[in-house]
C-alpha atoms as a PDB file:
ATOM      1  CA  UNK A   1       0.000   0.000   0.000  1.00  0.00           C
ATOM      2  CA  UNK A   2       1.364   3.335  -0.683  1.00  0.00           C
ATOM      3  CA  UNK A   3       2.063   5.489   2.170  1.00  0.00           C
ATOM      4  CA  UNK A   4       0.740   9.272   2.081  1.00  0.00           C
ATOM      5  CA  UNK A   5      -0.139  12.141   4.595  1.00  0.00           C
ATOM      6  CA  UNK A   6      -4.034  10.936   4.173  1.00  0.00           C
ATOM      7  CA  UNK A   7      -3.156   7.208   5.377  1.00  0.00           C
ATOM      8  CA  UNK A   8      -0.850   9.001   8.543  1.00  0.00           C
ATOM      9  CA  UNK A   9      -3.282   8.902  12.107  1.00  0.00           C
ATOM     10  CA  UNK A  10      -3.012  10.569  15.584  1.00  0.00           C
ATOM     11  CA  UNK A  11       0.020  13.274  15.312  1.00  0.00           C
ATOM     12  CA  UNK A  12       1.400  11.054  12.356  1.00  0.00           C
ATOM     13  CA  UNK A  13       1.134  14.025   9.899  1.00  0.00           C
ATOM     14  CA  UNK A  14       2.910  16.368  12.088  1.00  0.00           C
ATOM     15  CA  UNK A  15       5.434  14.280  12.676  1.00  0.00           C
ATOM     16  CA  UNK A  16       5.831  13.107   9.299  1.00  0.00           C
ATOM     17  CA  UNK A  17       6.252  17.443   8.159  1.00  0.00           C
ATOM     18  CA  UNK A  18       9.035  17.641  10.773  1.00  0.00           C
ATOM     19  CA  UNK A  19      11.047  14.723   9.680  1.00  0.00           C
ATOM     20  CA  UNK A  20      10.924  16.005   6.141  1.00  0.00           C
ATOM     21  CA  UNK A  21      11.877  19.732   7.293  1.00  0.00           C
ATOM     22  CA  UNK A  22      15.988  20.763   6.810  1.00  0.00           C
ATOM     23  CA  UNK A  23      17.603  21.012  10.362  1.00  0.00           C
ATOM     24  CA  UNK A  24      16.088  18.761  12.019  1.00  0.00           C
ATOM     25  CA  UNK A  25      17.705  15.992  14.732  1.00  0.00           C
ATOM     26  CA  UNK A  26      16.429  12.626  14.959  1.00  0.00           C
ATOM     27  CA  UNK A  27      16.637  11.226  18.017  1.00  0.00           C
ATOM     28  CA  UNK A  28      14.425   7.384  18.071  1.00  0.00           C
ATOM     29  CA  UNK A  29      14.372   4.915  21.012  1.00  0.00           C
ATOM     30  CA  UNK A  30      14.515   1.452  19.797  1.00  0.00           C
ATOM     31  CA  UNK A  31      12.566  -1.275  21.888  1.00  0.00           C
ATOM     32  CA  UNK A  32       8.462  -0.348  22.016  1.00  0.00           C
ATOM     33  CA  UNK A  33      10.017   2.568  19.489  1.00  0.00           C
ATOM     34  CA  UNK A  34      11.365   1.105  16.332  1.00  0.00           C
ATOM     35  CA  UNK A  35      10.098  -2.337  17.146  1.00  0.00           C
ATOM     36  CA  UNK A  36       7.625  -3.681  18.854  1.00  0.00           C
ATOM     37  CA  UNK A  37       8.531  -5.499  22.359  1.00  0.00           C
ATOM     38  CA  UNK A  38       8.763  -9.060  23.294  1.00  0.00           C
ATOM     39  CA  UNK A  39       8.639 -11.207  25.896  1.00  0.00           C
ATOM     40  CA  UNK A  40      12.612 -11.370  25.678  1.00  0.00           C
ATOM     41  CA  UNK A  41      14.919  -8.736  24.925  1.00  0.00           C
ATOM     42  CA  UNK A  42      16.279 -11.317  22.580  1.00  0.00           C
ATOM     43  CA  UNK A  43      13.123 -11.673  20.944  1.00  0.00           C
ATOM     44  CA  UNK A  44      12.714  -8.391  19.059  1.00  0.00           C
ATOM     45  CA  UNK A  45      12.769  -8.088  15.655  1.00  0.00           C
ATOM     46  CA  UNK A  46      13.203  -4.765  13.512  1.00  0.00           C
ATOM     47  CA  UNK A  47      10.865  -5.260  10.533  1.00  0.00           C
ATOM     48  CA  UNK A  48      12.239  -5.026   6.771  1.00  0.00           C
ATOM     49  CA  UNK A  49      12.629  -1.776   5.347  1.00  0.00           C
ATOM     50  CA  UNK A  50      13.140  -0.009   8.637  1.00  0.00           C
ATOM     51  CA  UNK A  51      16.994   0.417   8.303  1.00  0.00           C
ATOM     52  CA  UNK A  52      17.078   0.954   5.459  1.00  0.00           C
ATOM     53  CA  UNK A  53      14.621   3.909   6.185  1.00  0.00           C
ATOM     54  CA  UNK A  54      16.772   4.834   8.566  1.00  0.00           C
ATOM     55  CA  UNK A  55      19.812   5.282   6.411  1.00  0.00           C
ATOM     56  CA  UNK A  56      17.683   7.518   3.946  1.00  0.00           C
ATOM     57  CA  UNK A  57      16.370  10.046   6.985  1.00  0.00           C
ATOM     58  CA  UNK A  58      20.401   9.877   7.679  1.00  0.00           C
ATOM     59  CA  UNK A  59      21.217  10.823   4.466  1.00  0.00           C
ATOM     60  CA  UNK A  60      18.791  13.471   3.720  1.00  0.00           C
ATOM     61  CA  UNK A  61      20.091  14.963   7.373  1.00  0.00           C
ATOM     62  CA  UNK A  62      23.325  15.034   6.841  1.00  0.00           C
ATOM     63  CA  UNK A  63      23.764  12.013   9.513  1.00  0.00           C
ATOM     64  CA  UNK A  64      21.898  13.749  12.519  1.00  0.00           C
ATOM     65  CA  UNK A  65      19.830  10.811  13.492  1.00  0.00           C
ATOM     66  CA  UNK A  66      21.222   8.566  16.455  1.00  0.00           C
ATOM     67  CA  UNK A  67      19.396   5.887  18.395  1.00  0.00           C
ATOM     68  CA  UNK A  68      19.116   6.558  21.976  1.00  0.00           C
ATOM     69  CA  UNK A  69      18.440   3.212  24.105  1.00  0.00           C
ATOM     70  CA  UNK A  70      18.705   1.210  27.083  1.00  0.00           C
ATOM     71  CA  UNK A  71      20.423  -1.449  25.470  1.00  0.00           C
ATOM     72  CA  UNK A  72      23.969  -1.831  24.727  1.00  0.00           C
ATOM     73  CA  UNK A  73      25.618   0.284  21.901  1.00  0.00           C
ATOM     74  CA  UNK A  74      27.139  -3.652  20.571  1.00  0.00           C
ATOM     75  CA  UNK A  75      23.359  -4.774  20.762  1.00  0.00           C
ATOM     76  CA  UNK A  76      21.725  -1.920  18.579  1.00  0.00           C
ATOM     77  CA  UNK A  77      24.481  -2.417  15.879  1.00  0.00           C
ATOM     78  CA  UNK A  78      23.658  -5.914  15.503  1.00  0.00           C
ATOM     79  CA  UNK A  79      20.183  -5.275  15.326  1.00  0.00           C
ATOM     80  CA  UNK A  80      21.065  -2.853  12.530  1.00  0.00           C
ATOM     81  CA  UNK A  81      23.939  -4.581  10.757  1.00  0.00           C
ATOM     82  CA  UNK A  82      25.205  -3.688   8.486  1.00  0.00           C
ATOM     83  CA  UNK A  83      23.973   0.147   8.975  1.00  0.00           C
ATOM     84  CA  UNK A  84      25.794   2.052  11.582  1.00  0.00           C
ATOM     85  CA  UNK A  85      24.377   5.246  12.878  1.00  0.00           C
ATOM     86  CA  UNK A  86      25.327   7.436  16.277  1.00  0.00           C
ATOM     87  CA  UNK A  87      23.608   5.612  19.498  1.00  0.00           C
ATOM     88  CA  UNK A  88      23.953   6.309  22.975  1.00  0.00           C
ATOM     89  CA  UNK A  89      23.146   3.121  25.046  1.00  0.00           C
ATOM     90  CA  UNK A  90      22.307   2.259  28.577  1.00  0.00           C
ATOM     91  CA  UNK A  91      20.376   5.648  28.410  1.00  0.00           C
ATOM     92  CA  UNK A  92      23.974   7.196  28.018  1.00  0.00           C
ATOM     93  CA  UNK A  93      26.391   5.319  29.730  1.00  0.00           C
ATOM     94  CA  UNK A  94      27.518   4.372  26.585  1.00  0.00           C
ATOM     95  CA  UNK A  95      27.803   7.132  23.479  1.00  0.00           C
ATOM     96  CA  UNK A  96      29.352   7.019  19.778  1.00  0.00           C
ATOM     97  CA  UNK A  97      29.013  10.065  17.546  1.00  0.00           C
ATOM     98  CA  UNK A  98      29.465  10.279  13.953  1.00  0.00           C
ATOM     99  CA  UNK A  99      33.251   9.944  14.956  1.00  0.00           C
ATOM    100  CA  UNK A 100      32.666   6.117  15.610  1.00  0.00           C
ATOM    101  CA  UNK A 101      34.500   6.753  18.978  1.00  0.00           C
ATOM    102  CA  UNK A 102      32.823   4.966  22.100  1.00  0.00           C
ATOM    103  CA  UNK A 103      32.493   7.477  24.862  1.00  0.00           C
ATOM    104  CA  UNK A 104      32.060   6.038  28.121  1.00  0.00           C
ATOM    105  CA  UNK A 105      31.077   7.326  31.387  1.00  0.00           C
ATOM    106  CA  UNK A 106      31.381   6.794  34.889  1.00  0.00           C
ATOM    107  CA  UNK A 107      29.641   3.951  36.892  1.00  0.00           C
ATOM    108  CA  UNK A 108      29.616   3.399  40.641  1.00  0.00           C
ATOM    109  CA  UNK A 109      29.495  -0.179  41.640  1.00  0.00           C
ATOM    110  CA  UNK A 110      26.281  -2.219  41.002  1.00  0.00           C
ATOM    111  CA  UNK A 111      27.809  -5.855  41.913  1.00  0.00           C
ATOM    112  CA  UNK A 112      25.236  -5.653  44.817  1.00  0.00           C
ATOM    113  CA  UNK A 113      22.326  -5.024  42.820  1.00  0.00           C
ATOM    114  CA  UNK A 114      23.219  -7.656  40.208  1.00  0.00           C
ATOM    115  CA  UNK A 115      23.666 -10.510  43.331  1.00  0.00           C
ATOM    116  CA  UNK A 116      19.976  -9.441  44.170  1.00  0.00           C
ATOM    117  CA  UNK A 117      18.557  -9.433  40.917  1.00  0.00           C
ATOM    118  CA  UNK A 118      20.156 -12.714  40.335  1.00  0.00           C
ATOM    119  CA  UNK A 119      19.022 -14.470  43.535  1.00  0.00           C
ATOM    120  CA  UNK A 120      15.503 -13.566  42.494  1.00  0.00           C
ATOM    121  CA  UNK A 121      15.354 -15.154  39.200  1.00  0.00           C
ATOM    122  CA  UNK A 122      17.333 -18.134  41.195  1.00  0.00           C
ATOM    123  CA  UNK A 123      13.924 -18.603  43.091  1.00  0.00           C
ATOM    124  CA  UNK A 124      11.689 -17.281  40.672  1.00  0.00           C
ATOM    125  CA  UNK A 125      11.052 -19.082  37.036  1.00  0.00           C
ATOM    126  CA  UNK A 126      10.081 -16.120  34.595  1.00  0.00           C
ATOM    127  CA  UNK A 127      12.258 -13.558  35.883  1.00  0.00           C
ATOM    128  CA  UNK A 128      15.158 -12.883  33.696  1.00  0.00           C
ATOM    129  CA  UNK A 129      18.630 -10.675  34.742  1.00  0.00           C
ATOM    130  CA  UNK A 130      20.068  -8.186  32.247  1.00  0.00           C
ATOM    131  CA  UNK A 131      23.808  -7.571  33.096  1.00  0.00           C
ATOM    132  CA  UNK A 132      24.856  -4.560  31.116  1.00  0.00           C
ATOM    133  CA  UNK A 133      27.538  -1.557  31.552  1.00  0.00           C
ATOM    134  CA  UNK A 134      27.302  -0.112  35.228  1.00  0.00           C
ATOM    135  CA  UNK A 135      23.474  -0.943  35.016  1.00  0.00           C
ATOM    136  CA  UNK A 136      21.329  -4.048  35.755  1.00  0.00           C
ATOM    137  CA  UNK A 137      18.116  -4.491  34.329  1.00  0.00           C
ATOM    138  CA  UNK A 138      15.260  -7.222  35.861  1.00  0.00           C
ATOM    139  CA  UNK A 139      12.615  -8.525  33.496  1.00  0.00           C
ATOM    140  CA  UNK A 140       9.466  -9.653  35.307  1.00  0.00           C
ATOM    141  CA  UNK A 141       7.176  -9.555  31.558  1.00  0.00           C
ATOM    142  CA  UNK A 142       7.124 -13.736  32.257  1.00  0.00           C
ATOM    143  CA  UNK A 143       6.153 -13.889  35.460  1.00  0.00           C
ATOM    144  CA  UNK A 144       4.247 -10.880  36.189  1.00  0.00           C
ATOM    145  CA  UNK A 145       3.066 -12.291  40.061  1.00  0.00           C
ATOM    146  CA  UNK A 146       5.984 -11.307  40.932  1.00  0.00           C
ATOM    147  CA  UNK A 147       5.701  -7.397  39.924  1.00  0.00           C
ATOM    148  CA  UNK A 148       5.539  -6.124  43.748  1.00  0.00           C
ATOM    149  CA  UNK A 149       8.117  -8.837  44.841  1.00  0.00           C
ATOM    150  CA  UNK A 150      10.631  -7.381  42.476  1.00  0.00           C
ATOM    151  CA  UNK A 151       9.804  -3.733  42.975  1.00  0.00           C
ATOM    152  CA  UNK A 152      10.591  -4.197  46.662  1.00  0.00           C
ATOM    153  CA  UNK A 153      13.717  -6.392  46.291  1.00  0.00           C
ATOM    154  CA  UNK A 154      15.374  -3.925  43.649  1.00  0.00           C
ATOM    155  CA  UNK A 155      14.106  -0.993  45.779  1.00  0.00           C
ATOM    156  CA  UNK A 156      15.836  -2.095  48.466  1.00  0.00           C
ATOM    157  CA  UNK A 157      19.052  -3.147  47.072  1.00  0.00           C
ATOM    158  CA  UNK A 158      19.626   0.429  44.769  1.00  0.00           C
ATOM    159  CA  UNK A 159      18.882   2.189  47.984  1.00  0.00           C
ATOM    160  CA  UNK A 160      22.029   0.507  49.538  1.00  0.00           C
ATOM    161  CA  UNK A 161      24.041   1.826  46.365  1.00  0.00           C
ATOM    162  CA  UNK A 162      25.130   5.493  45.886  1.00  0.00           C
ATOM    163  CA  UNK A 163      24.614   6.800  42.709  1.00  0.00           C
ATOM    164  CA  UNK A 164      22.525   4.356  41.709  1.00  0.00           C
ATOM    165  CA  UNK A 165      18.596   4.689  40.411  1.00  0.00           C
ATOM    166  CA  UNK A 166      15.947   2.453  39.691  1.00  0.00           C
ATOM    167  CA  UNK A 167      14.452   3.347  36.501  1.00  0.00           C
ATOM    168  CA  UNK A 168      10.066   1.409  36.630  1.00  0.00           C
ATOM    169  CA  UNK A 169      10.302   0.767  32.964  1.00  0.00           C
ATOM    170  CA  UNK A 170       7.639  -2.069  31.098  1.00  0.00           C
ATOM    171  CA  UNK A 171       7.749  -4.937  32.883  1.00  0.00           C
ATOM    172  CA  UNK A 172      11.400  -4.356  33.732  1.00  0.00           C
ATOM    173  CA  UNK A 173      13.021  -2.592  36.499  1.00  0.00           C
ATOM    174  CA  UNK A 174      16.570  -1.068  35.664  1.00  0.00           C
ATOM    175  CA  UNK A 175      19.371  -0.308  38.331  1.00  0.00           C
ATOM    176  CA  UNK A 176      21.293   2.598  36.218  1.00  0.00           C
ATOM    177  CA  UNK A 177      23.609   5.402  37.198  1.00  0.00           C
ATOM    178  CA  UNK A 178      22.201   8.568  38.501  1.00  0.00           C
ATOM    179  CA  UNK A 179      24.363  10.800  36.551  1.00  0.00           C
ATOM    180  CA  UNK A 180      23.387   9.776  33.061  1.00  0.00           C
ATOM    181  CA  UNK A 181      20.128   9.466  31.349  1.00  0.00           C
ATOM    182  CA  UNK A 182      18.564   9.748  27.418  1.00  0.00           C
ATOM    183  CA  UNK A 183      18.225  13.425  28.047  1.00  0.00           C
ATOM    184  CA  UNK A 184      21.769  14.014  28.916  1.00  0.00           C
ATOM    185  CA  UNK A 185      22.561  11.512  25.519  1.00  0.00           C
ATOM    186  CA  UNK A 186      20.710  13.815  23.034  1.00  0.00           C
ATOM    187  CA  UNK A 187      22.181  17.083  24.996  1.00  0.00           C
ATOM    188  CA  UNK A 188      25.527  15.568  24.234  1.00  0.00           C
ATOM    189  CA  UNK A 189      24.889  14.779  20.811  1.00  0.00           C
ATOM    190  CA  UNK A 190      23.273  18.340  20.539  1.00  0.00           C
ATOM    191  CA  UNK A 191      27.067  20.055  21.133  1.00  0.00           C
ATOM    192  CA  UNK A 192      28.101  18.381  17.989  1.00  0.00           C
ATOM    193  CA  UNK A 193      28.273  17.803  14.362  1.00  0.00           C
ATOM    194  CA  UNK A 194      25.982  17.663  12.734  1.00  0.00           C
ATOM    195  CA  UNK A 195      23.387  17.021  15.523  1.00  0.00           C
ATOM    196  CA  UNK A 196      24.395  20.828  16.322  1.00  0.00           C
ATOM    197  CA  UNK A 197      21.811  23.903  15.468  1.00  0.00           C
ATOM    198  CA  UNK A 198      19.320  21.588  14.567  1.00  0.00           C
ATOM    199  CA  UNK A 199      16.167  21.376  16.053  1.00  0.00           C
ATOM    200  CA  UNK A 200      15.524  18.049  17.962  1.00  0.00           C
ATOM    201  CA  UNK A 201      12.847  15.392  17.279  1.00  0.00           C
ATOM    202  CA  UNK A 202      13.245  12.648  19.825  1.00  0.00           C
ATOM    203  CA  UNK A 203      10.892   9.410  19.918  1.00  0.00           C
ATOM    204  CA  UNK A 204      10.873   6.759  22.725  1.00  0.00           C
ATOM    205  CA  UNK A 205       7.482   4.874  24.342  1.00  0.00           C
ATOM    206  CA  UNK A 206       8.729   4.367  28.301  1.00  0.00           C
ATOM    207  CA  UNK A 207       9.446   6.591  31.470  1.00  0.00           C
ATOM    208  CA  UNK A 208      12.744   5.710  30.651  1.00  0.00           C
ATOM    209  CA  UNK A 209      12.203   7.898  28.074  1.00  0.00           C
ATOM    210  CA  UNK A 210      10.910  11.261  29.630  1.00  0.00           C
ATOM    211  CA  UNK A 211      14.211  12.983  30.489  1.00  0.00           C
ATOM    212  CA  UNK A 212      14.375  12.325  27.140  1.00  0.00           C
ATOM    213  CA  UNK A 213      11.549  14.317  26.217  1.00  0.00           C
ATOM    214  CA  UNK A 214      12.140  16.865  28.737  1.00  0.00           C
ATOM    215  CA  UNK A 215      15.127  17.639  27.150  1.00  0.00           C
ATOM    216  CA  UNK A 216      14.095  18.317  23.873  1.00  0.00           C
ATOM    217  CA  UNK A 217      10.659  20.185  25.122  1.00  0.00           C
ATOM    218  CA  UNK A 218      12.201  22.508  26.316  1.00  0.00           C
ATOM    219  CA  UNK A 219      15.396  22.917  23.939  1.00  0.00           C
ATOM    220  CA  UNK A 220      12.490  24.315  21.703  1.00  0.00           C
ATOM    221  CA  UNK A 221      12.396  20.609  19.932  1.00  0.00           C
ATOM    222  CA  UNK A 222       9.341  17.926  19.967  1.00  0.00           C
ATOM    223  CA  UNK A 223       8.985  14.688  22.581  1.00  0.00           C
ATOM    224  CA  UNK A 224       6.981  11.779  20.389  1.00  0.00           C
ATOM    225  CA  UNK A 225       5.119   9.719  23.072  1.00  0.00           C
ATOM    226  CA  UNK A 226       4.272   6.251  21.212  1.00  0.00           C
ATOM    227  CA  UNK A 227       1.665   4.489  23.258  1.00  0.00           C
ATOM    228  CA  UNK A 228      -0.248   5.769  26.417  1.00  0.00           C
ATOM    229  CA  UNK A 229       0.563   6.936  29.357  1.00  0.00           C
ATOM    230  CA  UNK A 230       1.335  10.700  30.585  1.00  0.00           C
ATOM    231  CA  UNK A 231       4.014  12.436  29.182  1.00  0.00           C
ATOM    232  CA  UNK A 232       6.422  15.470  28.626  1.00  0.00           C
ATOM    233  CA  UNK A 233       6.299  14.889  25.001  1.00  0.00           C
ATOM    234  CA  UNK A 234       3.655  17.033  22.818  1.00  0.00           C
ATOM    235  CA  UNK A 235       2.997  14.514  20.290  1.00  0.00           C
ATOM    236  CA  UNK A 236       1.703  10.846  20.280  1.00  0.00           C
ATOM    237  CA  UNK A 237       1.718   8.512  18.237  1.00  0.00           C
ATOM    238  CA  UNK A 238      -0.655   5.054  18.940  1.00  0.00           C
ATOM    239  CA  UNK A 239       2.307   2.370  18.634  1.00  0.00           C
ATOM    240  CA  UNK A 240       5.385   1.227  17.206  1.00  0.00           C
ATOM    241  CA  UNK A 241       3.724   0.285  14.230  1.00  0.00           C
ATOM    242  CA  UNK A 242       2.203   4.035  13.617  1.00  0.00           C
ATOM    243  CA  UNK A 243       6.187   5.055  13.858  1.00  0.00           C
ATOM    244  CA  UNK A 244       7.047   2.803  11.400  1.00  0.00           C
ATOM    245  CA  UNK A 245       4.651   4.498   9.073  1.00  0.00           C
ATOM    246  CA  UNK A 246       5.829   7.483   9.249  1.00  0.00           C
ATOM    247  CA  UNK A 247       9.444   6.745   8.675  1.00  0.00           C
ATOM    248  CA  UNK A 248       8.627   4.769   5.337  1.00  0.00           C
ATOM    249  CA  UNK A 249       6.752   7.492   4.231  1.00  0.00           C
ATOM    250  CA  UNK A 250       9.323  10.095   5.729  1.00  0.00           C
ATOM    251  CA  UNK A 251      12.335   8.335   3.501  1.00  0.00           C
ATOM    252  CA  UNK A 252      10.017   8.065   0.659  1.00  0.00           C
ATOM    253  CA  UNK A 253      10.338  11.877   0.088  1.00  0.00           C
ATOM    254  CA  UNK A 254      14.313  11.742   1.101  1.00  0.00           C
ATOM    255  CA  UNK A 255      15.001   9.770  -1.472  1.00  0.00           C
ATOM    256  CA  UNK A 256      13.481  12.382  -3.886  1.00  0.00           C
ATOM    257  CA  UNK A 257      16.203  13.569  -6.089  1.00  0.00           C
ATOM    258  CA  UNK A 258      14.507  17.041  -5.709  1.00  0.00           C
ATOM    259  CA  UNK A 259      15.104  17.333  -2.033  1.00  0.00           C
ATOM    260  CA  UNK A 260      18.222  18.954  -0.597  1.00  0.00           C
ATOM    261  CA  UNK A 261      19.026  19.906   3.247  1.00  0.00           C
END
C-alpha cells in the first residue's frame, strides 16, 4: 500500500512534516520505538525496510539521526547490521558520535544489585537478569506475580548503592547510574556535528524515556510519546507500528532527487 499524509493517524502528519523539514535531529528509542517489544529482549525483531529507512532520513540529514536506548551500543548495531548510525546506550552510559568513537562514562558499583537481581530469578522461574555496563536491568514480563516482589527487592538493594537509580520501565526494572540518562545523551549529541543547530525530534514509548523528552521540550524541539501513558512529550503517536509508518513514508520523500538539506 502506498504510504501518504491521508493514510498518517493521531500526530502522524505532524510528525511526518518535521522529519521532512531541513535542520532537524532525529533522536528514536529502539525497543516499544522502532520495534515492537517481546517477551525477551532477545526476541525483538526490527521489521524489513526499517533500516534501510533509517539510512535515507540519515542521508537526507546530513547524519543527525542517532538511536538513543537502554540497550547496549554492541546490541543496537547488531540489530542494525550492516547500517551504523550514532547511538547512545544504557540511556547514556555508553555514546558514539558520527566519529565512531565509544564514549564512556562513569559507573559506581552495582555488583550488589546484580547478586539481588540474580538471587531472584534463582527462586523465581520467569524472571530474567540483564547484566549490562554499570546498570542491571530485571525482566518480570514472564512472570508478572511477581511485579511487587521485584519492585521491593530492587528498591531495596539500589537504595544501599550510591549513585545508583531504579528506573520502573515495562515490565522491567533497571538499576542505572544517577548521573546519566537519554536526556543528557541527546544534549551531548546536541554540542556536535551535525546534531548541532538543529532542532531536535526525539521518539521513545517508556518513562525511561521522559528525560528524554524533557530535554528536547524545552530545547524548543518535539517529545513523540508512542503508546499511552502521561508524558512530557507534545505529540503521540498510537504504537510502534504508527512510527514505522511514518518513517517509510518520511524516507520516501528523502530519497526524492529534488530534495536537498
Amino acid at each position: 500500500m502506498a504510504v501518504t499524509t491521508d493514510t498518517l493517524s493521531d500526530d502522524s502528519a505532524l510528525l511526518a512534516g518535521l522529519l521532512d523539514t531541513a535542520g532537524c535531529a532525529i533522536f528514536l528509542d529502539f525497543d516499544g520505538t522502532l520495534v515492537d517489544l517481546a517477551p525477551t529482549p532477545d526476541g525483538v525483531r526490527l521489521e524489513a525496510g526499517v533500516a534501510e529507512a533509517l539510512a535515507l532520513l540519515s542521508r537526507r540529514h546530513n547524519g543527525a539521526l542517532a538511536i538513543i536506548s537502554g540497550r547496549p551500543v554492541a546490541q543496537i548495531d547488531a540489530m542494525l547490521s550492516p547500517l551504523v548510525l550514532p547511538v547512545a546506550g544504557v540511556h547514556g552510559v555508553e555514546r558514539r558520535g558520527v566519529d565512531g568513537q565509544l564514549r564512556l562514562a562513569a559507573t559506581p558499583d552495582v555488583s550488589p544489585v546484580l547478586a539481588r537481581a540474580q538471587a531472584l530469578a534463582a527462586l523465581y522461574p520467569g524472571l530474567l537478569v540483564e547484566q549490562k555496563r554499570g546498570a542491571v536491568a530485571l525482566h518480570y514480563r514472564l512472570a508478572p506475580q511477581w511485579q511487587e516482589l521485584c519492585v521491593r527487592e530492587m528498591t531495596d538493594a539500589v537504595q544501599a548503592c550510591p549513585g545508583i537509580l531504579l528506573l520502573h520501565g515495562k515490565m522491567v526494572l533497571e538499576a542505572k547510574p544517577a548521573a546519566t540518562d537519554k536526556g543528557g545523551a541527546i544534549a551531548a549529541f546536541m554540542q556536535e556535528a551535525p546534531f548541532a543547530g538543529r532542532r531536535a525530534v526525539f521518539a521513545g514509548d517508556d518513562t525511561t524515556d521522559e528525560a528524554g523528552f524533557a530535554f528536547v521540550e524545552q530545547a524548543g524541539g518535539q517529545g513523540v510519546k508512542v503508546g499511552g501513558g502521561a508524558s512530557a512529550a507534545s505529540l503521540r503517536l498510537s504504537s510502534p507500528a504508527a512510527l514505522r509508518v511514518v518513517l517509510l513514508h518520511a524516507a520516501v520523500l528523502a530519497a526524492s532527487p529534488n530534495l536537498k538539506e
